[in-house]
Protein backbone atom coordinates (compact mmCIF):
# COMPACT_ATOMS: atom_id res chain seq x y z
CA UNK A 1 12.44 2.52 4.87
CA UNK A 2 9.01 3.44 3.50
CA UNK A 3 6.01 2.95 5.34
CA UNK A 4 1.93 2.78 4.96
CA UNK A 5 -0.22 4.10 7.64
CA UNK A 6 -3.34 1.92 8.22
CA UNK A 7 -5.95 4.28 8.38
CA UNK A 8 -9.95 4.29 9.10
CA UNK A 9 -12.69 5.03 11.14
CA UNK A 10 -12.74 3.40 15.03
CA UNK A 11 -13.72 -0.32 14.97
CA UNK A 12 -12.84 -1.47 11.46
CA UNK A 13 -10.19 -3.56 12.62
CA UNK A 14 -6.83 -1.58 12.00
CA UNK A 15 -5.49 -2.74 15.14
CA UNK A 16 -6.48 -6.36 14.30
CA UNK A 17 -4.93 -6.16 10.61
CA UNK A 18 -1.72 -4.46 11.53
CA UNK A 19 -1.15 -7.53 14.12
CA UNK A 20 -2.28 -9.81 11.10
CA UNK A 21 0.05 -8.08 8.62
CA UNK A 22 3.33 -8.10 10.93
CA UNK A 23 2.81 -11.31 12.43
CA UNK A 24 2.79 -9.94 16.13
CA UNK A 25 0.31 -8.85 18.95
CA UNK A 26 1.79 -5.50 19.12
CA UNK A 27 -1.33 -3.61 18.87
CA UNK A 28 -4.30 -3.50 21.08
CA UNK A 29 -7.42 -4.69 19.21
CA UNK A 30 -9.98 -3.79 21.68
CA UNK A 31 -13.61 -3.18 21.26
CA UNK A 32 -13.60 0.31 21.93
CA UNK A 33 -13.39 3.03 19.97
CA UNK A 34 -9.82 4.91 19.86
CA UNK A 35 -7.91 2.12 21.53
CA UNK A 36 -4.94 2.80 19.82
CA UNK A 37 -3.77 6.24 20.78
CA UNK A 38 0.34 6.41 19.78
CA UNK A 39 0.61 4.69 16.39
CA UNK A 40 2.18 0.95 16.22
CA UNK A 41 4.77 0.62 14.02
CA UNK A 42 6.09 -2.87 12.77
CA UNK A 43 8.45 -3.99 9.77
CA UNK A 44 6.77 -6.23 7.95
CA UNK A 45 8.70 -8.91 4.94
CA UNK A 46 7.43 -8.80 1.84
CA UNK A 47 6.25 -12.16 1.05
CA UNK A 48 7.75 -13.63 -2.56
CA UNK A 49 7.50 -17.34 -4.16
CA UNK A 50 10.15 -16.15 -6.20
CA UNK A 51 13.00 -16.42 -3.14
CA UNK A 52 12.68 -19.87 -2.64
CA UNK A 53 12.92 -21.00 -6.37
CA UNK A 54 15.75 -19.42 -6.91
CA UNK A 55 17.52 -20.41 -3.78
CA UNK A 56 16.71 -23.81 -4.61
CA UNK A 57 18.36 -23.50 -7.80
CA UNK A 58 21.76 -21.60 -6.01
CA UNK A 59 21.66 -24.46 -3.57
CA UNK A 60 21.50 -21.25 -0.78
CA UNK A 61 22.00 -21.64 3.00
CA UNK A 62 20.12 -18.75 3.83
CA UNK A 63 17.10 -16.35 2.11
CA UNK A 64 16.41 -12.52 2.75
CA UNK A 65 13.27 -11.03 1.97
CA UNK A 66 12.83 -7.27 1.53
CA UNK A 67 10.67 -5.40 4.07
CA UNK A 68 8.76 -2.64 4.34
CA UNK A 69 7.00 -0.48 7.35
CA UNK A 70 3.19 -0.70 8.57
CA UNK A 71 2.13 2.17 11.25
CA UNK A 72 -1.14 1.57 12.85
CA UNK A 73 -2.83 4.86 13.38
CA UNK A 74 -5.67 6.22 15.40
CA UNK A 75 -9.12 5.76 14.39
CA UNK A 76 -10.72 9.19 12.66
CA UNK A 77 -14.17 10.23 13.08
CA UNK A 78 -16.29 12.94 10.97
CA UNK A 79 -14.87 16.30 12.48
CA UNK A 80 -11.14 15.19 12.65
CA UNK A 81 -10.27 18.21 10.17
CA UNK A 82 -11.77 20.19 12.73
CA UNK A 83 -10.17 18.91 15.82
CA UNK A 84 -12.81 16.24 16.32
CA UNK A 85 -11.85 12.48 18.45
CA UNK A 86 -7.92 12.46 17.99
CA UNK A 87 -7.99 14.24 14.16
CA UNK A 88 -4.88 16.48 15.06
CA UNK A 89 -2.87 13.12 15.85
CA UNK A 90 -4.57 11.11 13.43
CA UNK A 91 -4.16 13.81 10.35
CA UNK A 92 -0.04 14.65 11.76
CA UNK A 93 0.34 10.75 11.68
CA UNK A 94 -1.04 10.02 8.01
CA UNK A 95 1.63 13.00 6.95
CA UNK A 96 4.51 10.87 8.23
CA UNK A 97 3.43 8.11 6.03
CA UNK A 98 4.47 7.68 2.35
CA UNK A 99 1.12 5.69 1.27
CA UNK A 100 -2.34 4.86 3.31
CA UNK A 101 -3.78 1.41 3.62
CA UNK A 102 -7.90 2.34 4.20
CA UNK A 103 -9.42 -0.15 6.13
CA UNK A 104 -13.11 -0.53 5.71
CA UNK A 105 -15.22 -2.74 7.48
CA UNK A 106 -17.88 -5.04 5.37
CA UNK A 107 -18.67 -7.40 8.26
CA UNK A 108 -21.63 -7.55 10.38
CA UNK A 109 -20.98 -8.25 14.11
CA UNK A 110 -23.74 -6.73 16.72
CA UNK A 111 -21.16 -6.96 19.27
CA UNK A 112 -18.63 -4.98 17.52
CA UNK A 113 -20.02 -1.18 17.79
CA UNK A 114 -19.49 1.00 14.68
CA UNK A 115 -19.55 4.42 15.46
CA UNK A 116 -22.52 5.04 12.78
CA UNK A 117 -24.19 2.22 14.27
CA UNK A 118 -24.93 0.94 10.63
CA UNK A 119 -22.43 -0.99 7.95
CA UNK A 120 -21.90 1.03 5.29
CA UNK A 121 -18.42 0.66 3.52
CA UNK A 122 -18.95 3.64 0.92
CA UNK A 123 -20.01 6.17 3.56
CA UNK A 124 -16.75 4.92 5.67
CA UNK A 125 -14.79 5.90 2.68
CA UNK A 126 -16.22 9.41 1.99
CA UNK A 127 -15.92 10.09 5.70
CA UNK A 128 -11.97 9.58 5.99
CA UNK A 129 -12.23 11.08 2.14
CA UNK A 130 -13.73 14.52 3.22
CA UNK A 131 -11.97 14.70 6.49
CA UNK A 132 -8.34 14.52 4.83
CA UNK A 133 -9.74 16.70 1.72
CA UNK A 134 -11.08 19.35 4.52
CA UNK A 135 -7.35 19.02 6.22
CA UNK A 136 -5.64 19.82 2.39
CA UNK A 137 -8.09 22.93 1.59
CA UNK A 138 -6.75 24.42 5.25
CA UNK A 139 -3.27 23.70 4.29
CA UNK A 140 -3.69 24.96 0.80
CA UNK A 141 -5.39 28.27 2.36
CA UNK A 142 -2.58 28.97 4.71
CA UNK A 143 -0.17 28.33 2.03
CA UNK A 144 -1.93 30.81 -0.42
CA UNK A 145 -2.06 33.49 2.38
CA UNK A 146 1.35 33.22 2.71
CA UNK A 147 2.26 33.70 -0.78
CA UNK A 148 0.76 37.24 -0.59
CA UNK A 149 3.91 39.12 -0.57
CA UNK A 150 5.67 37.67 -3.06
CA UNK A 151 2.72 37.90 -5.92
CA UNK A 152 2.44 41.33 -5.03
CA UNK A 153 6.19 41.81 -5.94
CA UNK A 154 5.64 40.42 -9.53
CA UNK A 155 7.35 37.07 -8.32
CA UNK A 156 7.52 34.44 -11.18
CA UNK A 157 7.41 31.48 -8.88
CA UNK A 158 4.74 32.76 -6.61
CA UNK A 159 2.68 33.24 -9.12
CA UNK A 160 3.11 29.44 -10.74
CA UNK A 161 2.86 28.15 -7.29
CA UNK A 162 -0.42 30.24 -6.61
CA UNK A 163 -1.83 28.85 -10.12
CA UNK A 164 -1.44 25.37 -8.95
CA UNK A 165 -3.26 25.92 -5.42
CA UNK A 166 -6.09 27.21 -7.30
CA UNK A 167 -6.21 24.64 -10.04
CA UNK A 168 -5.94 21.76 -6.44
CA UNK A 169 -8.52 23.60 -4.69
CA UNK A 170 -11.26 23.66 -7.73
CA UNK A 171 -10.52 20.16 -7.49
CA UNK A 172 -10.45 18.94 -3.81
CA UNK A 173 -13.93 21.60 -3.85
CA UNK A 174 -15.89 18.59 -5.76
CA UNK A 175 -14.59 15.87 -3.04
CA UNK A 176 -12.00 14.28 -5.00
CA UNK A 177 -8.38 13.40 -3.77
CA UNK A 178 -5.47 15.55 -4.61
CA UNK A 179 -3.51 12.18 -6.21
CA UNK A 180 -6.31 11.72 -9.01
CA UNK A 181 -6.00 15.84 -9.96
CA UNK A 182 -5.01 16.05 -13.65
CA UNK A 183 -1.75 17.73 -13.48
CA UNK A 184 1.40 18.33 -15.76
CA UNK A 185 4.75 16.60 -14.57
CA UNK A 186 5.70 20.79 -13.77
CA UNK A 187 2.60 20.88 -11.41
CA UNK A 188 3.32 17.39 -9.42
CA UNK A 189 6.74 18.06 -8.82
CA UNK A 190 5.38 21.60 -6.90
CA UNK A 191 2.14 19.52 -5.29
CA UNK A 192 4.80 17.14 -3.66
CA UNK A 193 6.50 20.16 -1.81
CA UNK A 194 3.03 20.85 -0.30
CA UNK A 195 2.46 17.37 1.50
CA UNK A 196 -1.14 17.28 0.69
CA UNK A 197 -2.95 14.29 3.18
CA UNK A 198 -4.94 13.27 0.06
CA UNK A 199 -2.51 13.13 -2.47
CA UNK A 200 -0.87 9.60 -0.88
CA UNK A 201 -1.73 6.64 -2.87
CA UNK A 202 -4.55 4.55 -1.04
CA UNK A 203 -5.09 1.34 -1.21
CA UNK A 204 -8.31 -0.39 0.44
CA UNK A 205 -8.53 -3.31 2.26
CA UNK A 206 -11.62 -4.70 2.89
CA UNK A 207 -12.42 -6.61 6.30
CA UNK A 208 -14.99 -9.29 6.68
CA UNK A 209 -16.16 -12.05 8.36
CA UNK A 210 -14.87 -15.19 8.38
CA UNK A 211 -17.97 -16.84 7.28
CA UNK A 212 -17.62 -14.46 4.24
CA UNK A 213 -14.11 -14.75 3.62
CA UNK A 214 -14.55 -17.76 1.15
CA UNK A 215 -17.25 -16.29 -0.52
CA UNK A 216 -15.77 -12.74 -1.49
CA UNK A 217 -11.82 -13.94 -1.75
CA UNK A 218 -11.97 -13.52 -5.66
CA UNK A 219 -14.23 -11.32 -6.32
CA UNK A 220 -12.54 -9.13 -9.12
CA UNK A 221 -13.14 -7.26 -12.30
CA UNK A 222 -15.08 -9.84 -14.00
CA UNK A 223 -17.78 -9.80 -11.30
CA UNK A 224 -19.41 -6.55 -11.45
CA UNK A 225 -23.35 -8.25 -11.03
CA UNK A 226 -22.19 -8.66 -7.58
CA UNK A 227 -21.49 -4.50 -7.64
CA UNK A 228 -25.15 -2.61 -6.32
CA UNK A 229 -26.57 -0.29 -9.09
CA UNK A 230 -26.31 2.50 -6.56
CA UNK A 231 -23.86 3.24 -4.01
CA UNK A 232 -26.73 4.89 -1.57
CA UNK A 233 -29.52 2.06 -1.98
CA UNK A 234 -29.60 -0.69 0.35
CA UNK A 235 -26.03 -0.77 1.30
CA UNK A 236 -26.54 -0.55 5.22
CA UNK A 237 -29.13 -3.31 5.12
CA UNK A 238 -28.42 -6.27 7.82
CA UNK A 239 -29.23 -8.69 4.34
CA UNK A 240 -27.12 -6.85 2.30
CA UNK A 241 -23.74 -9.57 1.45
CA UNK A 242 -20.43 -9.18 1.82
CA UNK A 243 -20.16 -9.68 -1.62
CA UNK A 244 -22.22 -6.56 -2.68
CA UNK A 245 -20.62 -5.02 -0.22
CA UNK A 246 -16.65 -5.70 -1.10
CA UNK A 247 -17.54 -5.23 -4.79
CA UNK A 248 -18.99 -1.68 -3.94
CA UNK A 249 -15.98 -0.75 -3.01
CA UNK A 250 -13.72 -2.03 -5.69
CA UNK A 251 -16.07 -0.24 -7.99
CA UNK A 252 -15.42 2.86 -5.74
CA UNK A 253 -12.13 2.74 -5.19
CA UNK A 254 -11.18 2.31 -9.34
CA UNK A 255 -13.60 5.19 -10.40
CA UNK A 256 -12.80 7.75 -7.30
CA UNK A 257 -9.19 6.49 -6.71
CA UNK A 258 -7.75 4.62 -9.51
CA UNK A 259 -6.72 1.91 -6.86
CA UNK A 260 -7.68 -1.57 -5.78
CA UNK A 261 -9.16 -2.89 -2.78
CA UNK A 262 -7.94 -6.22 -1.36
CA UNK A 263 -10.15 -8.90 0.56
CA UNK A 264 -9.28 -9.65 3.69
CA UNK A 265 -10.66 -11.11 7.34
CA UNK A 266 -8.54 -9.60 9.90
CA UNK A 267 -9.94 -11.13 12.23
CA UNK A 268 -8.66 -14.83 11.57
CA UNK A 269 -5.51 -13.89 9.98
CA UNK A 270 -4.33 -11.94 13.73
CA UNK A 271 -5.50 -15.31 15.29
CA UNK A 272 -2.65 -17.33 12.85
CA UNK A 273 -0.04 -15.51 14.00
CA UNK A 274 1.30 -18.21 16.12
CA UNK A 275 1.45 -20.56 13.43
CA UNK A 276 3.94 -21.01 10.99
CA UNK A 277 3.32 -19.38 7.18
CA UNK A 278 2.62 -23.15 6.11
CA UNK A 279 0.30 -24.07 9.16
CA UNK A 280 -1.58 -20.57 8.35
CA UNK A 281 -1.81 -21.19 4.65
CA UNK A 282 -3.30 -24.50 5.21
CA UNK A 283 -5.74 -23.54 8.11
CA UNK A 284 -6.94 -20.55 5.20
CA UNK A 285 -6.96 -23.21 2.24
CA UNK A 286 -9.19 -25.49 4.67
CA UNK A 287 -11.53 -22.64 4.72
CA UNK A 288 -11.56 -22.48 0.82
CA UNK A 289 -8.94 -19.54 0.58
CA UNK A 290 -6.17 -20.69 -1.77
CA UNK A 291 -3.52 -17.51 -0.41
CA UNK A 292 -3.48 -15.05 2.41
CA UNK A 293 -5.35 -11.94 2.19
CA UNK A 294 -2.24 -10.00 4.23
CA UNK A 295 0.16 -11.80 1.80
CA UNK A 296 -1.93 -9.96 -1.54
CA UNK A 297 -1.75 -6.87 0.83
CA UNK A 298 1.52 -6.93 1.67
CA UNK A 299 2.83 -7.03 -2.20
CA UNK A 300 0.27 -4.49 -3.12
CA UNK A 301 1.40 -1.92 -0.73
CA UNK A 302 4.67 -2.67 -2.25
CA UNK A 303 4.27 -2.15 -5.22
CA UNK A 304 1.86 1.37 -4.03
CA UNK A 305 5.05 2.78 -2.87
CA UNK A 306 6.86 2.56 -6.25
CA UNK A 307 8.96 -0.21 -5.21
CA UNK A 308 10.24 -2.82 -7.42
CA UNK A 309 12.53 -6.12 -5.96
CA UNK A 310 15.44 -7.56 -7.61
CA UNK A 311 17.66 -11.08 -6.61
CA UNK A 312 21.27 -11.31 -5.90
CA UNK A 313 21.73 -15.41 -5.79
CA UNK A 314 24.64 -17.48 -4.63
CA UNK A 315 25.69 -20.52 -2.17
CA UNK A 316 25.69 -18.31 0.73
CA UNK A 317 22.93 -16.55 0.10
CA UNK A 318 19.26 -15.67 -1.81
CA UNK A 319 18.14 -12.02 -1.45
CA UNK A 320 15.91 -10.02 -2.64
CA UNK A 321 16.58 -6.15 -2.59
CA UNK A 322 14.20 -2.75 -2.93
CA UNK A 323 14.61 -0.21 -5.57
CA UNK A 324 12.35 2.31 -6.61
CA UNK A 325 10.48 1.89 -9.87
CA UNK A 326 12.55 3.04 -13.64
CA UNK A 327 15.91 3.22 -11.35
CA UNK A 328 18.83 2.27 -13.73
CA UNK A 329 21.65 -0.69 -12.91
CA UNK A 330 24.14 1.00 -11.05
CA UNK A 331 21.77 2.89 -8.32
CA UNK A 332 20.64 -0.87 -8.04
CA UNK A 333 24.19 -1.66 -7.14
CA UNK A 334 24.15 0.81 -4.81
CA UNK A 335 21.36 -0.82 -3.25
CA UNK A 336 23.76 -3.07 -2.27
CA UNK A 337 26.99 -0.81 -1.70
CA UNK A 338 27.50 2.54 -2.40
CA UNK A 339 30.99 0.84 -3.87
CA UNK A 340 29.39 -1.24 -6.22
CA UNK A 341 27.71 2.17 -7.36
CA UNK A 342 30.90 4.24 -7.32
CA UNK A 343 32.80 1.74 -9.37
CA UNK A 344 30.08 -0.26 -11.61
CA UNK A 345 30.94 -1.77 -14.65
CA UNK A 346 28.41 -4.08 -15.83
CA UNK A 347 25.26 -6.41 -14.60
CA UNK A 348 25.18 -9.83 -15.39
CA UNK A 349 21.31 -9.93 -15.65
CA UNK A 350 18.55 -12.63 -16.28
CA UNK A 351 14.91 -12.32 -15.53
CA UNK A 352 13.82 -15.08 -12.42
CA UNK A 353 11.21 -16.63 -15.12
CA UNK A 354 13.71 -17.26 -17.33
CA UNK A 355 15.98 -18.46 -14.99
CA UNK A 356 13.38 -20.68 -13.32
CA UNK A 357 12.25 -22.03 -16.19
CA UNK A 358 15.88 -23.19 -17.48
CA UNK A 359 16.49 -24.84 -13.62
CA UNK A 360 19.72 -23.50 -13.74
CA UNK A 361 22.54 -20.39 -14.22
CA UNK A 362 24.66 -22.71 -16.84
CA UNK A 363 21.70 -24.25 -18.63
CA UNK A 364 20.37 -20.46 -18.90
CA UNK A 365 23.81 -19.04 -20.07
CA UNK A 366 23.86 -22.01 -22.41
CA UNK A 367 20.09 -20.85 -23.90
CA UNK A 368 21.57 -17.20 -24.30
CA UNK A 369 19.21 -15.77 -21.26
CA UNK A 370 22.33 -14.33 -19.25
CA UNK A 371 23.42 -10.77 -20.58
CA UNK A 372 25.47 -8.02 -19.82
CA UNK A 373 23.85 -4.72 -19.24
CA UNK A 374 25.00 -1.29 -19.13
CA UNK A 375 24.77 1.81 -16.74
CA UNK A 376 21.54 2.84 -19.07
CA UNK A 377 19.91 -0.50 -17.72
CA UNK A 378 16.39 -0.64 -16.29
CA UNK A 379 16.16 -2.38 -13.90
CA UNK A 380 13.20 -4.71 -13.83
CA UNK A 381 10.66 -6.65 -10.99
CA UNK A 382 12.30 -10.13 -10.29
CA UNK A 383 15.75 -9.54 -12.38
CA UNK A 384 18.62 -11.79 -10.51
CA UNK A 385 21.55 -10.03 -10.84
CA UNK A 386 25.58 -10.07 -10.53
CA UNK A 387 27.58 -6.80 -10.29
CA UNK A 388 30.30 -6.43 -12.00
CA UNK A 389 32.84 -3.29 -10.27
CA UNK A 390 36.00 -2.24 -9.68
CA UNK A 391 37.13 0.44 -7.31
């Protein structure tokens, strides 16, 4: 199973969202920096609408989700590259990981002690930035030390593999993360063997208030006046809103990481744990929040990882299944069973919209929306599909 490490610095509320996001009170959220010394680690489901439509419409007895894996990690402070707080755990953790989930904190709580002592979300960022770009140039260093004996023996490989350390380090030199380095499909497929800290995809989740939580929920693309001018001016000021403060770093995290940051308050979401999804969605609607920040979290760590869900449907059962993004019908068989793989013939296939939207399998088959698809099938996001094998 893949898994995201929730990363940041001490006192963002990792702790808190990792308890929010798999329902639990596994981790300590204490008010102390490095409270959480071993990492966490929960499954979490992947929350989807489309389950329950189309269980409804296959009169199921029982649903099944997909899931993936959250790991709650030790906070990092400036210095962790060097040994600094816990920044050999914290940097041997985030390798483990396939993807990083940045928590940065936009709140303002005087009892809550940030170890900068001001609230400053970009600063945050460039902290854990530079710590795991200091972490890759070591790594890259060691690595190009040990490629010594083979360039001096004229060896092809060394010398392609040496070409692409210096082409990462020129980059990771100006600050930026190994995963936004402009590289040919040749080059990624050697930067993966390296395990480079900064080359995971990151997404950001933003933590505020609850007071805030209303107020910031939708701020998106369309509402860049709420963006400062300047990332350095005014930022840590007590008046400064959560607003300016969450759209900061959505600006930041599109033009420095090509990723999103989500809008979340930790806080209250670990505190609705106890409830039930429909007692927690209507406590958050009450507040003016028409969806769960953990549930827009969850799907968009999903979908992070490269992973796409399609829907087996029948009396029995409605459940949804992981594959990886591009992967063709029969390795979504084998999703299933490696048997379905081994002896695939066809997949009965129809996209959930379109089956939704009919209301039913023979009112779909009837409108020409069922098909049969081959073993050079696609497989798309929300397909509902029947194998057809034979071994």
């Amino acid at each position: 199973m893949l898994s995201a490490g929730i990363v940041g610095l001490p006192n963002v509320g990792k702790s808190t969202l990792f308890n929010a996001v798999t329902r639990t009170h596994k981790a300590p959220a204490e008010n102390y920096p490095f409270c959480t010394i071993d990492p966490n680690v929960g499954v979490v489901t992947v929350p989807d609408f489309r389950l329950g439509k189309i269980a409804e419409i296959s009169r199921s007895k029982k649903i099944t989700p997909t899931a993936i894996e959250f790991v709650d990690i030790a906070g990092l402070v400036k210095g962790a590259s060097a040994g600094e707080g816990l920044g050999n755990q914290f940097l041997h953790h985030i390798r483990e990981v396939e993807a990083i989930v940045q928590v940065v904190r936009c709140f303002e709580n005087p009892d809550v002690h940030h170890v900068s002592a001001t609230i400053d979300p970009i600063r945050d960022i460039e902290v854990i930035n530079t710590e795991l770009v200091l972490a890759d140039l070591a790594s890259l260093q060691k690595r190009r030390e040990r490629l010594q004996k083979q360039l001096h023996a004229g060896e092809k490989s060394a010398m392609i593999e040496t070409e692409v350390i210096e082409k990462l380090v020129a980059h990771l030199d100006r600050g930026k993360p190994a995963i936004t380095a402009t590289l040919t499909p040749e080059e990624r497929s050697i930067v993966r063997g390296f395990f480079l800290l900064s080359s995971k995809p990151t997404i950001f989740a933003c933590n505020v208030a609850e007071s805030d939580l209303a107020a910031v929920a939708g701020i998106g693309d369309t509402d860049r006046n709420k963006a400062p001018q300047s990332y350095e001016t005014g930022i840590t000021d007590p008046g400064y809103s959560a607003a300016k403060r969450v759209g900061a770093v959505q600006d930041y995290a599109r033009h420095h990481f090509a990723t999103e940051a989500i809008v979340i308050s930790a806080q209250i979401e670990s505190e609705l744990v106890d409830l039930t999804e429909q007692e927690a969605l209507e406590y958050l609607r009450g507040l003016g929040v028409e969806d769960s920040g953990v549930h827009a979290l969850i799907r968009a760590v999903y979908h992070l990882l490269g992973l796409r869900t399609f829907f087996t449907a029948g009396e029995k059962e409605t459940r949804a299944w992981t594959i990886h993004a591009g992967e063709k019908a029969p390795a979504a068989a084998g999703a299933i069973h490696s048997d379905f793989e081994r002896g695939f013939i066809a997949a009965e296939t129809i996209h959930c919209n379109d089956l939704i939207a009919a209301g039913s399998f023979a009112k779909a088959r009837e409108a020409g929306k069922l098909r049969l698809e081959g073993k050079e099938y696609e497989v798309r996001d929300g397909d509902v599909i029947l194998f057809r094998f034979n071994v």
